[in-house]
PDB file of N, CA and C in Angstrom:
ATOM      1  N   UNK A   1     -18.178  11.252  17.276  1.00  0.00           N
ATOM      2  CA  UNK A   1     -17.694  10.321  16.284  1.00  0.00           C
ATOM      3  C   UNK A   1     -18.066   8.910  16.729  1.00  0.00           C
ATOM      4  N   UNK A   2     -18.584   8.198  15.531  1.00  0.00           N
ATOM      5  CA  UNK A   2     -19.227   6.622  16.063  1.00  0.00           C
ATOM      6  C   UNK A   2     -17.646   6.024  16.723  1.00  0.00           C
ATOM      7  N   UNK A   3     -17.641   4.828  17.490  1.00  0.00           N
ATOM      8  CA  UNK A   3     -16.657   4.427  17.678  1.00  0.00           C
ATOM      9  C   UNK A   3     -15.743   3.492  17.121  1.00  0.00           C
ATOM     10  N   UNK A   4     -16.553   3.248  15.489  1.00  0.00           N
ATOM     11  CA  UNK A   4     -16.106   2.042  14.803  1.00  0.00           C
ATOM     12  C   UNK A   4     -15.153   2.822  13.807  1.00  0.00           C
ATOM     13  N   UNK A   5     -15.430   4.615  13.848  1.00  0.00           N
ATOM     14  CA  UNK A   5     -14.807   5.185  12.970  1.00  0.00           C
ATOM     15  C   UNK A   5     -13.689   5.800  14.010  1.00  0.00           C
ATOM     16  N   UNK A   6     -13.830   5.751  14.935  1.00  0.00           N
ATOM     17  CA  UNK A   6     -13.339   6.108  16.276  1.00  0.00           C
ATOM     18  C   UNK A   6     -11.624   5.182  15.927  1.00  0.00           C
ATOM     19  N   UNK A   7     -11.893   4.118  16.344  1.00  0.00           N
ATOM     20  CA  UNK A   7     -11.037   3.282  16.275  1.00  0.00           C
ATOM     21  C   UNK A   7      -9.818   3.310  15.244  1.00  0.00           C
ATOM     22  N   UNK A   8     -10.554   2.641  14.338  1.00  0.00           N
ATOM     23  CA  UNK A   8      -9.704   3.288  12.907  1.00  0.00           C
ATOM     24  C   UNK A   8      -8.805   4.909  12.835  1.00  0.00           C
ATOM     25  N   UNK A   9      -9.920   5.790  13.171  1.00  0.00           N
ATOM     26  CA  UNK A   9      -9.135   7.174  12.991  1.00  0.00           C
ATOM     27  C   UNK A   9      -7.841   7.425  13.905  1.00  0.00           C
ATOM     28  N   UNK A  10      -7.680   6.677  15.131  1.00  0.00           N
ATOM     29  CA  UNK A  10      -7.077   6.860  16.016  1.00  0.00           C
ATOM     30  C   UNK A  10      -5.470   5.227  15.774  1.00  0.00           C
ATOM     31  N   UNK A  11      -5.853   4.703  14.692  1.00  0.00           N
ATOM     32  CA  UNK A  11      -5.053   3.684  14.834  1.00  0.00           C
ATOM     33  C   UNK A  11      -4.820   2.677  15.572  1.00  0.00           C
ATOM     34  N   UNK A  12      -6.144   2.187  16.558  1.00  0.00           N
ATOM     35  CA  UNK A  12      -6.179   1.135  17.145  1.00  0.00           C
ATOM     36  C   UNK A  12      -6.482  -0.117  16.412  1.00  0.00           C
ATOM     37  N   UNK A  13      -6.998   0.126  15.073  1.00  0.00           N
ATOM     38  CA  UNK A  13      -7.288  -1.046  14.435  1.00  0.00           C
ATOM     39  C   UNK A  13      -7.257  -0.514  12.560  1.00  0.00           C
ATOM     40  N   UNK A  14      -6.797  -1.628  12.066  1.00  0.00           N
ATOM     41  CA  UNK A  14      -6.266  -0.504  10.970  1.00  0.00           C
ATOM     42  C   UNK A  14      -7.658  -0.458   9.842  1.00  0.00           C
ATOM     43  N   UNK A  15      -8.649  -1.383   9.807  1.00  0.00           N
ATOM     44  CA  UNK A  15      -9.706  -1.058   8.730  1.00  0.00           C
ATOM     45  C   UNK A  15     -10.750  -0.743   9.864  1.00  0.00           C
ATOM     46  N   UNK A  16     -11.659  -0.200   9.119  1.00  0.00           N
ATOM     47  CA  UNK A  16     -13.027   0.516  10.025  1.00  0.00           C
ATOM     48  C   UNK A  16     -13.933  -1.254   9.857  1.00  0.00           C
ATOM     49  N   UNK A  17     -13.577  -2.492   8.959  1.00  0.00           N
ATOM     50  CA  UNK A  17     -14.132  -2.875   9.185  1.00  0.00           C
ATOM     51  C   UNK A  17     -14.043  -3.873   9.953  1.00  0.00           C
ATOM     52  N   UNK A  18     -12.656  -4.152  10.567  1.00  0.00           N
ATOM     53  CA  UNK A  18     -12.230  -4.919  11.587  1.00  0.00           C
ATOM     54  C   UNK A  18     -12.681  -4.206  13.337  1.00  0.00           C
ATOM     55  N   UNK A  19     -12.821  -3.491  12.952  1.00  0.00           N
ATOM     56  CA  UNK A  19     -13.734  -2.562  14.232  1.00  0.00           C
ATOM     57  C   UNK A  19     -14.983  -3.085  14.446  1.00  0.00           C
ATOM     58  N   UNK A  20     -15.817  -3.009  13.072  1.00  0.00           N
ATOM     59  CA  UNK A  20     -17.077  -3.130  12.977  1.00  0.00           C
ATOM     60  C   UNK A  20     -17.151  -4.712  13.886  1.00  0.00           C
ATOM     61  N   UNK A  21     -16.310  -5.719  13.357  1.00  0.00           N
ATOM     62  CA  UNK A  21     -16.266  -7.110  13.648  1.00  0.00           C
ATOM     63  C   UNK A  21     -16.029  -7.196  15.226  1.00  0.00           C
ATOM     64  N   UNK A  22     -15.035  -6.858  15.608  1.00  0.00           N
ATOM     65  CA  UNK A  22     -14.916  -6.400  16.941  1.00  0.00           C
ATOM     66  C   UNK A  22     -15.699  -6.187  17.693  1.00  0.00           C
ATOM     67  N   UNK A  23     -16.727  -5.032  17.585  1.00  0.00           N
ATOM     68  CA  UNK A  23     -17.894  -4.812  17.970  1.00  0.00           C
ATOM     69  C   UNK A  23     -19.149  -5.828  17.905  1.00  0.00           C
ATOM     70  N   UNK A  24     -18.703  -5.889  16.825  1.00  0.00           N
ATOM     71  CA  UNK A  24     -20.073  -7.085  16.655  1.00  0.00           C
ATOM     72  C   UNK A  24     -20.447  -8.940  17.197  1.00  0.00           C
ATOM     73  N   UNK A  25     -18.627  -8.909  17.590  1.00  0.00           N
ATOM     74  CA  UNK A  25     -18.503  -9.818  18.457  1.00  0.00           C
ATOM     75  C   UNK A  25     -17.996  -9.537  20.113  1.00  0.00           C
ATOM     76  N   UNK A  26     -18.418  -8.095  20.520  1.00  0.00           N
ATOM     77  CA  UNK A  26     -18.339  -8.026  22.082  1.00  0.00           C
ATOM     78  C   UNK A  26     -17.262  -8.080  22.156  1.00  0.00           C
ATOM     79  N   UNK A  27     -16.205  -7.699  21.218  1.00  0.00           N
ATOM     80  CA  UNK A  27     -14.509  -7.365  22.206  1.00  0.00           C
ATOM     81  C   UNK A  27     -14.622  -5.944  22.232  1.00  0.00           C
ATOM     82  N   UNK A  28     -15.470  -5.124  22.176  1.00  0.00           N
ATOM     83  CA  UNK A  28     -15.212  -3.287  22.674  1.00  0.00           C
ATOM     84  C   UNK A  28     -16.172  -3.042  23.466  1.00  0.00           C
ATOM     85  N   UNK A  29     -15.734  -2.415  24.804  1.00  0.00           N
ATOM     86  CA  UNK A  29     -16.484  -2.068  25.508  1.00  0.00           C
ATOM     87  C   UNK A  29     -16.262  -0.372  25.801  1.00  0.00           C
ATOM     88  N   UNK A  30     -17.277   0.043  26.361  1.00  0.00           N
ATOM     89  CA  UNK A  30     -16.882   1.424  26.704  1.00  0.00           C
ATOM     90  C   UNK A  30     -17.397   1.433  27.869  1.00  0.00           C
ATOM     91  N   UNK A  31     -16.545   1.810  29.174  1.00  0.00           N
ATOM     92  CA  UNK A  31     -17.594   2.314  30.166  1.00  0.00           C
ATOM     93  C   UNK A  31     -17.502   0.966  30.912  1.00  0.00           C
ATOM     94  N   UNK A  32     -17.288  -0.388  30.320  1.00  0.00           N
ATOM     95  CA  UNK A  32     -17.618  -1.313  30.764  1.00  0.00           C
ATOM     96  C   UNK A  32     -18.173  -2.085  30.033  1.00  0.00           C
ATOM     97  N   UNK A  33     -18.856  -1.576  29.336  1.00  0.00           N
ATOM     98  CA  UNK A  33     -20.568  -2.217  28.706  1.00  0.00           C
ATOM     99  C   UNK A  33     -20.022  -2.516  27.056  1.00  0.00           C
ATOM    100  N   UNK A  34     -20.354  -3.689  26.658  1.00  0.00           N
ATOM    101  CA  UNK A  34     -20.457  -4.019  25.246  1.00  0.00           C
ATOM    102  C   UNK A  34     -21.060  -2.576  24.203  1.00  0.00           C
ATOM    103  N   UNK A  35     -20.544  -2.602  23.087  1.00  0.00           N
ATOM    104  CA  UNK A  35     -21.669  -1.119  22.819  1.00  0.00           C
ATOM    105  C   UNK A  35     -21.696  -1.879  20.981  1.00  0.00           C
ATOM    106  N   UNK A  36     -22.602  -0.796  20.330  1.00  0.00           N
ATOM    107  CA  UNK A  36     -22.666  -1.156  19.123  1.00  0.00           C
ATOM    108  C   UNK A  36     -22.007  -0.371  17.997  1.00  0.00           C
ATOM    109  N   UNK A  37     -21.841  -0.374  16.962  1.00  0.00           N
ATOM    110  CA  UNK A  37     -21.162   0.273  16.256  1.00  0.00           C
ATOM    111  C   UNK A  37     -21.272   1.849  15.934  1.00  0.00           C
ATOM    112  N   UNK A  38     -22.348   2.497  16.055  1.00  0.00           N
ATOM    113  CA  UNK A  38     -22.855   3.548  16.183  1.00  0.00           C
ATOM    114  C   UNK A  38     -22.524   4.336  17.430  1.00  0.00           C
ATOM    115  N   UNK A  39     -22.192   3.418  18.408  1.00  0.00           N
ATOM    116  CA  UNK A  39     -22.269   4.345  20.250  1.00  0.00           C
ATOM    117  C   UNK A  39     -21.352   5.474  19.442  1.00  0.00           C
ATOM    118  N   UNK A  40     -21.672   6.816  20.065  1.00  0.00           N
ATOM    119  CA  UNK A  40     -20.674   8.057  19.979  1.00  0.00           C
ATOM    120  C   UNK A  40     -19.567   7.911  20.827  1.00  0.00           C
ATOM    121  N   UNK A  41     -18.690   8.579  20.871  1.00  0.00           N
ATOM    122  CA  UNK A  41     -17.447   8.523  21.813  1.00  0.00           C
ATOM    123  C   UNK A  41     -17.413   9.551  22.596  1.00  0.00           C
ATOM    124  N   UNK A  42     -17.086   9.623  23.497  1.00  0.00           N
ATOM    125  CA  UNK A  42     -17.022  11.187  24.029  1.00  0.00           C
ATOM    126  C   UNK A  42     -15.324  11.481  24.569  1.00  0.00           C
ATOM    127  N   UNK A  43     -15.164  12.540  24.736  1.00  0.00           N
ATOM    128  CA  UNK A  43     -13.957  12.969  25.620  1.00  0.00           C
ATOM    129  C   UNK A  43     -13.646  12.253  26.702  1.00  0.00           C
ATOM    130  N   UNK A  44     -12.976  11.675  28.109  1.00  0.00           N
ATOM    131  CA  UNK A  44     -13.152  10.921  28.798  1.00  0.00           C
ATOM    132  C   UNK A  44     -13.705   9.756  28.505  1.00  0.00           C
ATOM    133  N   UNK A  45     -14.318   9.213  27.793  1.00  0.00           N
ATOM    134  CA  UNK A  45     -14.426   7.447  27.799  1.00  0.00           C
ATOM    135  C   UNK A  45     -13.592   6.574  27.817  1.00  0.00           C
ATOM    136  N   UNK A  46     -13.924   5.545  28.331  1.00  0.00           N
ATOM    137  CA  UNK A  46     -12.932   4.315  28.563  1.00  0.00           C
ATOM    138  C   UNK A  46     -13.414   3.318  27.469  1.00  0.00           C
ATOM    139  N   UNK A  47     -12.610   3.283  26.735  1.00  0.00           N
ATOM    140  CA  UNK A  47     -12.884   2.072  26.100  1.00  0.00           C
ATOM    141  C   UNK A  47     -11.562   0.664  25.995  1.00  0.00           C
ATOM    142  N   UNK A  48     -12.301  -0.403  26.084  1.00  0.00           N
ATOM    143  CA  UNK A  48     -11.480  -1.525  26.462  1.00  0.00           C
ATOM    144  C   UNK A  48     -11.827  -2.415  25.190  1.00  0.00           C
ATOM    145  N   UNK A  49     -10.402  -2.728  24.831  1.00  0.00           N
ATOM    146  CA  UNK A  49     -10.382  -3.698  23.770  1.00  0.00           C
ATOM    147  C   UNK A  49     -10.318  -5.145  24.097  1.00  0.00           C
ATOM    148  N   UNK A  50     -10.954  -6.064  24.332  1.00  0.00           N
ATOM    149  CA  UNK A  50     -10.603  -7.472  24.218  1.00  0.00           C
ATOM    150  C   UNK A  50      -9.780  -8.327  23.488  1.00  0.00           C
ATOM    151  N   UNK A  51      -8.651  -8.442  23.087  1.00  0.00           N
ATOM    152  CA  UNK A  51      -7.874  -9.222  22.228  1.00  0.00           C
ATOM    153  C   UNK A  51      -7.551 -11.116  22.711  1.00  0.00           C
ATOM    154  N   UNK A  52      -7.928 -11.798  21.632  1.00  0.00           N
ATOM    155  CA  UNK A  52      -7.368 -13.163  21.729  1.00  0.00           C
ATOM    156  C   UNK A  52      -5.429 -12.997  21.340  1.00  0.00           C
ATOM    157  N   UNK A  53      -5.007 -13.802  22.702  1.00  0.00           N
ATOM    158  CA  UNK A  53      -3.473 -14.043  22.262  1.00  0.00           C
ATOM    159  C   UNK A  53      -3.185 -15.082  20.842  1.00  0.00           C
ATOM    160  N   UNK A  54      -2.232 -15.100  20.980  1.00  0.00           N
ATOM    161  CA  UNK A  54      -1.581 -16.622  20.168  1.00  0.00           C
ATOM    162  C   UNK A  54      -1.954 -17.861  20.887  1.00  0.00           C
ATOM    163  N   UNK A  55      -0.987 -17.262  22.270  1.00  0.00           N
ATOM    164  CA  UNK A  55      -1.405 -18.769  23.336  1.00  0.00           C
ATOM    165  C   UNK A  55      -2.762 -19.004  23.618  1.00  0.00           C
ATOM    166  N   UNK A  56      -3.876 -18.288  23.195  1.00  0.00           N
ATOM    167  CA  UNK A  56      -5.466 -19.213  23.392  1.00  0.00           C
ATOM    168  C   UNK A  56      -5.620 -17.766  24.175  1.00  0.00           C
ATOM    169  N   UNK A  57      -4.666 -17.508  24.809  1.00  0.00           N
ATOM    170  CA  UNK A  57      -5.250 -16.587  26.232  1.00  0.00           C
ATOM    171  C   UNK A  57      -5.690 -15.901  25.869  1.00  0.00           C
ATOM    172  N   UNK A  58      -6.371 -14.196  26.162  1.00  0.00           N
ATOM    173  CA  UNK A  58      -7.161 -13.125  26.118  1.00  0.00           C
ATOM    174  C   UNK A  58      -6.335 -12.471  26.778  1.00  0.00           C
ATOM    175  N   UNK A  59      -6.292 -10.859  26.211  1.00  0.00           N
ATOM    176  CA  UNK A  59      -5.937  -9.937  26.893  1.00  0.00           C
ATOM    177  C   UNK A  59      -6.640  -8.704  26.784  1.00  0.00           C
ATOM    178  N   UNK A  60      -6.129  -7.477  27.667  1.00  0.00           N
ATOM    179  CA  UNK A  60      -7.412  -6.696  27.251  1.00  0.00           C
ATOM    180  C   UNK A  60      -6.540  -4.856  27.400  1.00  0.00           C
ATOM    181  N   UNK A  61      -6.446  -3.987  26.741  1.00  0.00           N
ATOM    182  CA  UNK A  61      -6.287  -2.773  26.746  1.00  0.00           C
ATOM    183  C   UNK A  61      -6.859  -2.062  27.200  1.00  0.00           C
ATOM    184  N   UNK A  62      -7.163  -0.915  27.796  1.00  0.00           N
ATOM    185  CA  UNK A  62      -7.847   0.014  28.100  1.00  0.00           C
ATOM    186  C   UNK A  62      -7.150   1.548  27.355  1.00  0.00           C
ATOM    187  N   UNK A  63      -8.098   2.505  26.978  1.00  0.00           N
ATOM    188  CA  UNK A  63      -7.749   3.954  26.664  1.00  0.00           C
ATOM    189  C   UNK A  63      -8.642   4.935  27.050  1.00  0.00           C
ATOM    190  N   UNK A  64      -8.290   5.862  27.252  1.00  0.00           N
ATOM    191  CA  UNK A  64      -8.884   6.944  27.887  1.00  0.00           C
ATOM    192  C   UNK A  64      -8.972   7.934  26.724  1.00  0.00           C
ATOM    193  N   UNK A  65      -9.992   8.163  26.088  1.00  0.00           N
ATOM    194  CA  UNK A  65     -10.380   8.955  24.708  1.00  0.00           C
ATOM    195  C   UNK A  65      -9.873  10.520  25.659  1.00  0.00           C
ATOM    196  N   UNK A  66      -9.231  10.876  24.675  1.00  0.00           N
ATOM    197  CA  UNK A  66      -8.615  13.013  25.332  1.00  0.00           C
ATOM    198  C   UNK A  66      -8.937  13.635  23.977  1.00  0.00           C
ATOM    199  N   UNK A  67      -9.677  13.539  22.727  1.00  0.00           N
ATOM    200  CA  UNK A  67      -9.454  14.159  22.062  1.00  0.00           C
ATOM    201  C   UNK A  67     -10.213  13.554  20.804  1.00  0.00           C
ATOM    202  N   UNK A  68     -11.075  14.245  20.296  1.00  0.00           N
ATOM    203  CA  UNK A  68     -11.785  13.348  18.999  1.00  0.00           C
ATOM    204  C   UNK A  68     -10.976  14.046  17.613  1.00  0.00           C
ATOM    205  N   UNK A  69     -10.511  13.062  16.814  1.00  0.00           N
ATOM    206  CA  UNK A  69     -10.111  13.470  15.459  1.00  0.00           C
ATOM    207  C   UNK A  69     -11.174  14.439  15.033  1.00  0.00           C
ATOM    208  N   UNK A  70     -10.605  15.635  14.222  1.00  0.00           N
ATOM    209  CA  UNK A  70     -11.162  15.620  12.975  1.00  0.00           C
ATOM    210  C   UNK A  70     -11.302  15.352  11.542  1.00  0.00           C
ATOM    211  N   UNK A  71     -10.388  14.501  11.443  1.00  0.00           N
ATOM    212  CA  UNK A  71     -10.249  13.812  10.201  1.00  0.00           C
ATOM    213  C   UNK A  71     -10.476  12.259  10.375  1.00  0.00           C
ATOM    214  N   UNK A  72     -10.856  11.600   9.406  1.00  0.00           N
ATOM    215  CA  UNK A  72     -11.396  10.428   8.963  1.00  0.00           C
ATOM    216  C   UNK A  72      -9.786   9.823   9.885  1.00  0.00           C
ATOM    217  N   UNK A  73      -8.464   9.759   9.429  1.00  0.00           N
ATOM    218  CA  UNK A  73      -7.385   9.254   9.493  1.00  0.00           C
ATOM    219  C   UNK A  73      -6.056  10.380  10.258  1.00  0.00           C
ATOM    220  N   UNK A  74      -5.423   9.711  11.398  1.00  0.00           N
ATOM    221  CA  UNK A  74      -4.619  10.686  11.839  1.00  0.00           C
ATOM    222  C   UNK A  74      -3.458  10.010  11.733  1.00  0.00           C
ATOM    223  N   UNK A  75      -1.945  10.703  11.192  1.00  0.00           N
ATOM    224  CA  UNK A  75      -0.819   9.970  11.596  1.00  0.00           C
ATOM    225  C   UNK A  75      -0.924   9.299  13.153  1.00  0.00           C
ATOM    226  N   UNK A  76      -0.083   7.772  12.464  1.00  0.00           N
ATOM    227  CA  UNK A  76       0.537   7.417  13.603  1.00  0.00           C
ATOM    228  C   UNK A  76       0.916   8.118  14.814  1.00  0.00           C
ATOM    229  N   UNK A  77       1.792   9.021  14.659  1.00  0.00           N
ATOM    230  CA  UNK A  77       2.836   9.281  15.402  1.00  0.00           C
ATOM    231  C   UNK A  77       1.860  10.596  16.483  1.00  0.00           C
ATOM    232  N   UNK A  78       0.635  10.396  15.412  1.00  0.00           N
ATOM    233  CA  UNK A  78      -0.144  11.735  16.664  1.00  0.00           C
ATOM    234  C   UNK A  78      -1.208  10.649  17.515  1.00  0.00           C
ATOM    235  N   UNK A  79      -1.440   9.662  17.595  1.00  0.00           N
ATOM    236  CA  UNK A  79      -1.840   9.098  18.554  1.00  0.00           C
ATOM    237  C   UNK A  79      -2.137   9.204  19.723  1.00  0.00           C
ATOM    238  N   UNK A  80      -1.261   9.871  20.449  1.00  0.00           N
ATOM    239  CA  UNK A  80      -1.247  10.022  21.500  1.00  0.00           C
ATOM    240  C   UNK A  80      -1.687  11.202  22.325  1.00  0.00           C
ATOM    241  N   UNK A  81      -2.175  11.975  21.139  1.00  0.00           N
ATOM    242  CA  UNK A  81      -2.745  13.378  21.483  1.00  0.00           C
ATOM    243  C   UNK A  81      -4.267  12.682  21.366  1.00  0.00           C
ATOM    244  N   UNK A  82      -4.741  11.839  20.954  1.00  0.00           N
ATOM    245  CA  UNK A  82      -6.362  11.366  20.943  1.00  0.00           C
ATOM    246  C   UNK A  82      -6.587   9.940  22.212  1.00  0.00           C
ATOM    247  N   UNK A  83      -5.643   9.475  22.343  1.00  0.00           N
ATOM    248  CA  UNK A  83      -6.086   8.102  23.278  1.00  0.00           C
ATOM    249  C   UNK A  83      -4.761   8.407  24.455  1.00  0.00           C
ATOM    250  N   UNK A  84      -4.861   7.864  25.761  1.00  0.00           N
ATOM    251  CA  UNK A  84      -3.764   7.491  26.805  1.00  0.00           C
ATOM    252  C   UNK A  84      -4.190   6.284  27.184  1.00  0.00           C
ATOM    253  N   UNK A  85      -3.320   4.973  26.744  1.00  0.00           N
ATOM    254  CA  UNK A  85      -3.541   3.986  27.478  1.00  0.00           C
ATOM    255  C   UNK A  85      -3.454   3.517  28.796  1.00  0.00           C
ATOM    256  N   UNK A  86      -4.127   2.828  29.319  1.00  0.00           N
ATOM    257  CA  UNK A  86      -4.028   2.885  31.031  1.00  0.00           C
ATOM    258  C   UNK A  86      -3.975   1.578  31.446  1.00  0.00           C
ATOM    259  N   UNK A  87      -3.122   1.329  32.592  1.00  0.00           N
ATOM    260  CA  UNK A  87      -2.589   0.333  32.767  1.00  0.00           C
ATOM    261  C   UNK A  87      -3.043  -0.158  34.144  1.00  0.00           C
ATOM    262  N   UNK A  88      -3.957  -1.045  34.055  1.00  0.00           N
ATOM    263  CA  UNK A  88      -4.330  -1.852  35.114  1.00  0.00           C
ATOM    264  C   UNK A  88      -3.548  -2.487  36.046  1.00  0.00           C
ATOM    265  N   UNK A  89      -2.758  -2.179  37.219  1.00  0.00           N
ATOM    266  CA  UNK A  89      -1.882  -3.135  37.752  1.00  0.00           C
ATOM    267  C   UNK A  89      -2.255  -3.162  39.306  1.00  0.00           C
TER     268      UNK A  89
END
């Protein structure tokens, strides 16, 4: 699954085309690496979100892909059977 549909399906971002934007301005990385809207996702990938705060600052998420949808859209509440967020400390 591309990762722009990735995103969306999994509820990290709620339109596929705020993903696309995301991507297209270098806040998703996978692996590390900037990727493009097309990269596939795999089982195990890391992908890291870049977010601007309120306060100016930047922050950044990480998830550990366990599971690719098969549907376009998954409840909320199953989330957590497709991504584990991981916590840098």
């Amino acid at each position: 699954m591309r990762i722009d549909l990735f995103l969306n399906a999994v509820n990290l971002v709620k339109r596929r085309a705020v993903a696309q934007d995301m991507i297209a301005h270098g806040a998703v990385l996978v692996g590390g690496a900037a990727v493009k809207a097309a990269k596939n996702v795999k089982i195990g990938d890391i992908i890291e979100l870049r977010l601007l705060a309120k306060d100016g600052g930047a922050r950044s998420h990480k998830y550990e892909v366990l599971q690719i949808p098969a549907a376009k859209n998954t409840p909320k509440e199953a989330r957590d059977q497709y991504i584990r967020e991981i916590n840098d400390r």
